[in-house]
C-alpha atoms as a PDB file:
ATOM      1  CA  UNK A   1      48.747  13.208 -27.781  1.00  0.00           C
ATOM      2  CA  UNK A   2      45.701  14.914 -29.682  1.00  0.00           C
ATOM      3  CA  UNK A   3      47.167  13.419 -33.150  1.00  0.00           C
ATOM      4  CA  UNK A   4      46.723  10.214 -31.187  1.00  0.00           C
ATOM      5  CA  UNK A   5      42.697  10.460 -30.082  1.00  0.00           C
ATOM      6  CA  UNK A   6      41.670  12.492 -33.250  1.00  0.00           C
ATOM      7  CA  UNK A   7      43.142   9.200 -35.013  1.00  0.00           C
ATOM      8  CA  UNK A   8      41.182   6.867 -33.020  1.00  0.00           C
ATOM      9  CA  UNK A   9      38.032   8.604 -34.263  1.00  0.00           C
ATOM     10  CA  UNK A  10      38.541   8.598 -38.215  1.00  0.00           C
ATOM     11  CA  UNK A  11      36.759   5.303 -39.126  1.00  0.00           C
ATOM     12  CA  UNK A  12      34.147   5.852 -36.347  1.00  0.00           C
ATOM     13  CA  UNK A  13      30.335   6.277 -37.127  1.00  0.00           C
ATOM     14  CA  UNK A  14      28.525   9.002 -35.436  1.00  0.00           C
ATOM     15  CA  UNK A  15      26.142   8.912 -32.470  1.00  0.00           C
ATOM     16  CA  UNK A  16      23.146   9.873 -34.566  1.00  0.00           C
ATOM     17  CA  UNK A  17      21.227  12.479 -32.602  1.00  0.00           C
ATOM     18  CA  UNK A  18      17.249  11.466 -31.972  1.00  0.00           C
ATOM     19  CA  UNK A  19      15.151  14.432 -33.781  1.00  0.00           C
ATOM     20  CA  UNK A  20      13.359  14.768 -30.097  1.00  0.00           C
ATOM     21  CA  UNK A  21      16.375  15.515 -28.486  1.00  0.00           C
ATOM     22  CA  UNK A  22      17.396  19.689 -28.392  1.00  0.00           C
ATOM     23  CA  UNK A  23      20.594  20.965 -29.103  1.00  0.00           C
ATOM     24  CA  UNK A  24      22.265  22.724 -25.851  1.00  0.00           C
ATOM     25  CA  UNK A  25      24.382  25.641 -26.098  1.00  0.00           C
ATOM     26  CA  UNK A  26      28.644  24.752 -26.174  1.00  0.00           C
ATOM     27  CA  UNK A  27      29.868  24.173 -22.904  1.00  0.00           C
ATOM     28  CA  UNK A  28      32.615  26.444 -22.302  1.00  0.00           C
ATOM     29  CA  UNK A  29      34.849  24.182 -19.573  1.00  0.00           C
ATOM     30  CA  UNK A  30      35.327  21.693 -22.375  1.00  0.00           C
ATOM     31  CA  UNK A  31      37.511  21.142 -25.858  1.00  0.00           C
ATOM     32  CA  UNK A  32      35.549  21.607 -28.916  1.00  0.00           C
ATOM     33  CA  UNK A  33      34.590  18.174 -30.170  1.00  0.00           C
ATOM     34  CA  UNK A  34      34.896  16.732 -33.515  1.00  0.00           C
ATOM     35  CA  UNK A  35      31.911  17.018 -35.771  1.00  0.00           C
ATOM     36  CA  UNK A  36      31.402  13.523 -35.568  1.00  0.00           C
ATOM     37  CA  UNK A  37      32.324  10.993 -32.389  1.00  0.00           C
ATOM     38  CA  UNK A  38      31.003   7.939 -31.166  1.00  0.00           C
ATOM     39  CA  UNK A  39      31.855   5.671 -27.920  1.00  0.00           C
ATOM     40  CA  UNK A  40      34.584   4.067 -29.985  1.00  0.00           C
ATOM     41  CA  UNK A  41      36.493   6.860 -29.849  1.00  0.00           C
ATOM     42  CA  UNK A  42      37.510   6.246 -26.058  1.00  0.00           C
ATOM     43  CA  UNK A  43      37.179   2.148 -26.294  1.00  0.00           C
ATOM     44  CA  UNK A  44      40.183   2.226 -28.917  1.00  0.00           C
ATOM     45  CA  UNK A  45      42.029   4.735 -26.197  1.00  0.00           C
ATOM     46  CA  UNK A  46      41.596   2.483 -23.265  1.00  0.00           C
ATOM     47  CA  UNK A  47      44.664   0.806 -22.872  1.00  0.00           C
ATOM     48  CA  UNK A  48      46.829   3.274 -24.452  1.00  0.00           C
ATOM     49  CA  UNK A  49      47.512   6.713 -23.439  1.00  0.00           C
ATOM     50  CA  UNK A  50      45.840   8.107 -20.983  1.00  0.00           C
ATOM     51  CA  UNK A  51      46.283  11.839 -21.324  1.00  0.00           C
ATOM     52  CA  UNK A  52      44.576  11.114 -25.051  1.00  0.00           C
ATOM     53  CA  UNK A  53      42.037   9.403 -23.374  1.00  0.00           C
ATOM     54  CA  UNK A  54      41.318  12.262 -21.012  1.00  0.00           C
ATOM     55  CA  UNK A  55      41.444  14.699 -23.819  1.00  0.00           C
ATOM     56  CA  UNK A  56      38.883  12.175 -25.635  1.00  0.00           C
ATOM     57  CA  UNK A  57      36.172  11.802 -23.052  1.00  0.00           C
ATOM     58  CA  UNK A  58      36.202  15.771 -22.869  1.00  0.00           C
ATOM     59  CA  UNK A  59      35.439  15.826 -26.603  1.00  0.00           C
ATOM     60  CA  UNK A  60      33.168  13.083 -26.506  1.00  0.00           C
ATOM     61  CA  UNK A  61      31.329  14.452 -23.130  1.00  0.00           C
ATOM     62  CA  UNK A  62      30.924  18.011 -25.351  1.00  0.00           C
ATOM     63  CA  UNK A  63      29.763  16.016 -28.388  1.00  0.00           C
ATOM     64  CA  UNK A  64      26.942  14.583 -26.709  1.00  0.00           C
ATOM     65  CA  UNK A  65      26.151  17.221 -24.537  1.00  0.00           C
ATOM     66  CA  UNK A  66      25.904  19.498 -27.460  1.00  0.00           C
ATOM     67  CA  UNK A  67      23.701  17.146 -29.170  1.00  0.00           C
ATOM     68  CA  UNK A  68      21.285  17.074 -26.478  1.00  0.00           C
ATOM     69  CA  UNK A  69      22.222  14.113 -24.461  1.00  0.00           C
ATOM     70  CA  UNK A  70      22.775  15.571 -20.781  1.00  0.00           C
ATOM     71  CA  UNK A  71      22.829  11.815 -19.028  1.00  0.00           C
ATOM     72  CA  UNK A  72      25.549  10.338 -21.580  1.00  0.00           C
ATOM     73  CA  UNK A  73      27.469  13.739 -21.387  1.00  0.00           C
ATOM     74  CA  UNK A  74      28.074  13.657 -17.788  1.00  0.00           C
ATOM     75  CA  UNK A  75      28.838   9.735 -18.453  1.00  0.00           C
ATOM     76  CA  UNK A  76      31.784  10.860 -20.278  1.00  0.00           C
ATOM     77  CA  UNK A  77      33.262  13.396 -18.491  1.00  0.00           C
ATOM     78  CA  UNK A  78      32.994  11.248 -15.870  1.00  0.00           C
ATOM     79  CA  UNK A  79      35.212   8.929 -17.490  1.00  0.00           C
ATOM     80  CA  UNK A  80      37.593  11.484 -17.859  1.00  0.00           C
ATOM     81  CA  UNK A  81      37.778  12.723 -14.329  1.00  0.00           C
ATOM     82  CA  UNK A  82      37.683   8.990 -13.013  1.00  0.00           C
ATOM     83  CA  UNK A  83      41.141   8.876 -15.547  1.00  0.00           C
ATOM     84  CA  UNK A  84      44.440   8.324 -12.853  1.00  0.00           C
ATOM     85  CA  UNK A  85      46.561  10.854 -14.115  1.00  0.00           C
ATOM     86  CA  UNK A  86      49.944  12.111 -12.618  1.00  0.00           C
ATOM     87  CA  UNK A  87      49.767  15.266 -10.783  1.00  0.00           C
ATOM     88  CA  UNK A  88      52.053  16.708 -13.581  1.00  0.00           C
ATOM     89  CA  UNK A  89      50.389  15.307 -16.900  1.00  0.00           C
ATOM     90  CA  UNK A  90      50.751  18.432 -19.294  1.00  0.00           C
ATOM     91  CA  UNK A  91      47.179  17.886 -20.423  1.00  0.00           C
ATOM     92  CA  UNK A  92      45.622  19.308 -17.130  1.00  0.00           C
ATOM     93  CA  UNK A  93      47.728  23.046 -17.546  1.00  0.00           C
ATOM     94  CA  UNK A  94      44.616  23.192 -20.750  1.00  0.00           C
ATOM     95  CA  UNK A  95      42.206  21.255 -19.518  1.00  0.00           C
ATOM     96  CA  UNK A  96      41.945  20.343 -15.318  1.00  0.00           C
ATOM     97  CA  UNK A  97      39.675  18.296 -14.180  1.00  0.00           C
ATOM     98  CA  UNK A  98      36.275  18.907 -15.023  1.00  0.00           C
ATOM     99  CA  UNK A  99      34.735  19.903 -11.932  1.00  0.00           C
ATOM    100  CA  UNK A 100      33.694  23.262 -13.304  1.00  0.00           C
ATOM    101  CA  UNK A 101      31.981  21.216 -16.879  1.00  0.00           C
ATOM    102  CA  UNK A 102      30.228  18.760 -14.660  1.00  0.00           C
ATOM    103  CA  UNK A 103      28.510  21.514 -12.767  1.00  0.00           C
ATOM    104  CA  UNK A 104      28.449  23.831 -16.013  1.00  0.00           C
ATOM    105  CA  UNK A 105      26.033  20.796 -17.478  1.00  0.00           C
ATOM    106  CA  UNK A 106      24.114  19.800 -14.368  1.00  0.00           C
ATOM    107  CA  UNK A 107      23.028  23.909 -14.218  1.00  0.00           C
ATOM    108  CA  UNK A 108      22.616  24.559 -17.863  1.00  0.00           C
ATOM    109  CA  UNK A 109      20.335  21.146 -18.557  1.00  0.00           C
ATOM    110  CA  UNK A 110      16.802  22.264 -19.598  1.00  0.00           C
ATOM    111  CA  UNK A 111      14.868  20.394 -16.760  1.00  0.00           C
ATOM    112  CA  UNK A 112      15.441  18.318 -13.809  1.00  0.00           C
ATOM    113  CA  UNK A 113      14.799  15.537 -16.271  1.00  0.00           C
ATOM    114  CA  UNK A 114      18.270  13.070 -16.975  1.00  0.00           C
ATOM    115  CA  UNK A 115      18.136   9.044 -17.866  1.00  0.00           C
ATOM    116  CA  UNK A 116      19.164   8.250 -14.037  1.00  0.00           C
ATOM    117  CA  UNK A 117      19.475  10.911 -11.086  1.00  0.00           C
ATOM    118  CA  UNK A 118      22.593  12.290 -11.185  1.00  0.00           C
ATOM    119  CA  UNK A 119      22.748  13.036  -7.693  1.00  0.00           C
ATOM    120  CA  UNK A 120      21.799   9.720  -6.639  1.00  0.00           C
ATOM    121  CA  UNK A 121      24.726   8.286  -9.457  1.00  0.00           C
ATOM    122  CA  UNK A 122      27.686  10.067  -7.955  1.00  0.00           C
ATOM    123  CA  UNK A 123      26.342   9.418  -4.038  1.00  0.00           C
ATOM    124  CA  UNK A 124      26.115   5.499  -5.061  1.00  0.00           C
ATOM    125  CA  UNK A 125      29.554   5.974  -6.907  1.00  0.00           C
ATOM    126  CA  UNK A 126      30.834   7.332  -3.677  1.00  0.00           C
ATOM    127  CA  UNK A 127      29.637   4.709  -1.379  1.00  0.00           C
ATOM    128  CA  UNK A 128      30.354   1.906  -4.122  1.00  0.00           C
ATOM    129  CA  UNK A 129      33.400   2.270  -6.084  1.00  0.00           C
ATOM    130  CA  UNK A 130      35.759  -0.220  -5.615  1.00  0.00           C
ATOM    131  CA  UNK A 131      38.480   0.265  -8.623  1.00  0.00           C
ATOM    132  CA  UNK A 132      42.290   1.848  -7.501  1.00  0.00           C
ATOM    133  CA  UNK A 133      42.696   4.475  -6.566  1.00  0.00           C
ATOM    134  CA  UNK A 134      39.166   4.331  -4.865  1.00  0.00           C
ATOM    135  CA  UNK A 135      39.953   6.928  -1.785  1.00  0.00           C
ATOM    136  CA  UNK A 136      40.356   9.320  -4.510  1.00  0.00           C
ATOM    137  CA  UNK A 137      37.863   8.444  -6.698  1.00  0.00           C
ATOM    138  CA  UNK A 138      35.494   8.015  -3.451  1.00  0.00           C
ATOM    139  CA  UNK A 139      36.476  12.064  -2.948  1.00  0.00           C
ATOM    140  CA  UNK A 140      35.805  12.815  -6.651  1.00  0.00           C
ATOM    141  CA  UNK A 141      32.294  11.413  -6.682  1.00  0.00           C
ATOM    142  CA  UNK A 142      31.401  13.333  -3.583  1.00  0.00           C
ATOM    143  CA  UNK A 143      32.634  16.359  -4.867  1.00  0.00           C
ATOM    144  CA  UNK A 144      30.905  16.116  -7.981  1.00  0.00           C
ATOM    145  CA  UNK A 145      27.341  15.067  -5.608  1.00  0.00           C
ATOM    146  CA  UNK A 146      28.071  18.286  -4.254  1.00  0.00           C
ATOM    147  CA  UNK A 147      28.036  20.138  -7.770  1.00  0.00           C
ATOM    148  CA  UNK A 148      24.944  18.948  -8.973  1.00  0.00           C
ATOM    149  CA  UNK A 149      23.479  19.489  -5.309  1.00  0.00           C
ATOM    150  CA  UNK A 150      24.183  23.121  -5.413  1.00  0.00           C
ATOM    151  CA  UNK A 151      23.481  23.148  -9.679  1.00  0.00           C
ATOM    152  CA  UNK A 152      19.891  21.298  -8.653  1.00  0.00           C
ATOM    153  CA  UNK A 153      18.853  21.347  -5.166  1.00  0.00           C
ATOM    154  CA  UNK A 154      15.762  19.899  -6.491  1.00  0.00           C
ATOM    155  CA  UNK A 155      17.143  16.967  -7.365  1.00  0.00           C
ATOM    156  CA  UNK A 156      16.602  14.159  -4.672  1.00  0.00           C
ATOM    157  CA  UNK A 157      18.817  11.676  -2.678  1.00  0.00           C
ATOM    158  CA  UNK A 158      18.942   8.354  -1.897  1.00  0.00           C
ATOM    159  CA  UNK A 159      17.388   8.362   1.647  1.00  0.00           C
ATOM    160  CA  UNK A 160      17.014   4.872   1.718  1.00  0.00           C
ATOM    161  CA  UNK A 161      20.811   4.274   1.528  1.00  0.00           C
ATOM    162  CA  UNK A 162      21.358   5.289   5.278  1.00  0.00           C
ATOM    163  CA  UNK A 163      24.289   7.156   5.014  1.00  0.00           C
ATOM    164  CA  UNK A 164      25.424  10.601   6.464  1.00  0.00           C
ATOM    165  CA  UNK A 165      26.260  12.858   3.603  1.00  0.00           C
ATOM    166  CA  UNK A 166      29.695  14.612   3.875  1.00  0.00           C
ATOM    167  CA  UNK A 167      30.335  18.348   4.528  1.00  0.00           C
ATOM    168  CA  UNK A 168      31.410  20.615   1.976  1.00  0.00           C
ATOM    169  CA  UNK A 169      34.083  20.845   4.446  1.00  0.00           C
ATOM    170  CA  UNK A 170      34.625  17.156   4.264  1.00  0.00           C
ATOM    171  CA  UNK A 171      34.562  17.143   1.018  1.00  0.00           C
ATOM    172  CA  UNK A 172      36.982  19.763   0.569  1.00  0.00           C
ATOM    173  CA  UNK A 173      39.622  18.130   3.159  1.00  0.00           C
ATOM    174  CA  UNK A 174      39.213  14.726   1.424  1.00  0.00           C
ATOM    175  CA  UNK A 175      40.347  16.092  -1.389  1.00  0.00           C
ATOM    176  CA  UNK A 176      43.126  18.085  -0.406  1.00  0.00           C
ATOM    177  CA  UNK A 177      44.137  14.604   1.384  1.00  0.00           C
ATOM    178  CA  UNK A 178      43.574  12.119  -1.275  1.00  0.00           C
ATOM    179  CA  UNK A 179      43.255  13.909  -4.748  1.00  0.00           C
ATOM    180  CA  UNK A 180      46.072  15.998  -7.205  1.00  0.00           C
ATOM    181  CA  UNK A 181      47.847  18.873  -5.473  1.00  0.00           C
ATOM    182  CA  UNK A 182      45.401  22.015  -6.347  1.00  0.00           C
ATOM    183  CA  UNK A 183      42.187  19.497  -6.717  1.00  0.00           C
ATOM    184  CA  UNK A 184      40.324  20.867  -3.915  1.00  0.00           C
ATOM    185  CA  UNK A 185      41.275  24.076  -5.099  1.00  0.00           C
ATOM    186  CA  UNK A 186      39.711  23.787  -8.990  1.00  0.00           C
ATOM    187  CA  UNK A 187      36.473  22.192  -7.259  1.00  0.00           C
ATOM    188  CA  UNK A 188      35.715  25.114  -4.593  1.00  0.00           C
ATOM    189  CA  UNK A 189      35.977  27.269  -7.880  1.00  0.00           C
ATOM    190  CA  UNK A 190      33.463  25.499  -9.808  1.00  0.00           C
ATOM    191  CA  UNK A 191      31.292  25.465  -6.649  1.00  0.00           C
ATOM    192  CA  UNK A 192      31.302  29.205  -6.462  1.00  0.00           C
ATOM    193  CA  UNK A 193      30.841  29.845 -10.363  1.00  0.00           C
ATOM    194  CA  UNK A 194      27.537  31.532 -11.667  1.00  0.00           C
END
């Protein structure tokens, strides 16, 4: 599986960090990346296997995170807990779902600064997503809203969208209802971590 993704990378040119942008610390939620990635690494992935892919947009989430992109980093790990794997894949005993890295980056960002709200993102994505399987990807979104809400409460909603934002309770039940046996579980623990 990793021989797979680390081969989809070789030919690949890096993303070439901007010399404005500051180096964050290694997120420790997430698989070391390789030295050098770029977006190609999960567009040659895409149709093929999907545990690879999910162990790719971890990388590739670190990779730019690390190189001080905090907007394209969550992109990415996004990707990878958006990625409909079974309840079983072996690649989620080493790395679940990323709940706990999502709200690792949101928290350890510099500023309240990102290209694009991420609050606002993930409560659109929530009220907008439309691709199978979207009850649980619905559920995922809102749970990772509710991440960056309690990583940066000073981050503001969308108040002009008109909708009543879910419990943590909701969100909780939701997922216990619609997402991987022990989801709901992984989330409450990266909502409680320091």
């Amino acid at each position: 599986m990793a021989d797979k993704a680390a081969m989809a990378c070789e030919d690949t040119r890096p993303y070439q960090r901007s010399p404005n942008k500051m180096q964050h610390p290694p997120c420790p939620h997430l698989p070391k990346p390789e030295p050098q990635m770029s977006h190609r690494c999960l567009t040659e992935l895409r149709d093929g296997d999907w545990e690879a892919y999910y162990f790719k947009a971890l990388q590739y989430g670190h990779y730019l995170w690390i190189n001080g992109h905090a907007g394209r980093a969550i992109l990415a790990v996004t990707r990878a807990l958006y990625t409909d794997l079974p309840a079983d894949a072996p690649i989620l005993k080493n790395w679940p779902l990323p709940y706990a890295a999502l709200h690792w980056i949101v928290q350890h960002h510099d500023s309240d600064h990102f290209p694009g709200n991420p609050r606002i993102s993930f409560q659109h994505q929530a009220t907008r997503l439309r691709r199978q399987p979207v009850v649980r990807l619905r559920a995922r979104a809102w749970a990772v809203w509710a991440l960056i809400c309690d990583a940066r409460p000073s981050l503001p909603g969308d108040g002009k969208q008109g909708i009543t934002e879910p419990s943590l309770m909701e969100i909780e039940q939701s997922l216990k209802d619609h997402g991987r046996p022990n989801e709901a579980r992984i989330w409450i623990q990266a909502l409680k971590a320091v």
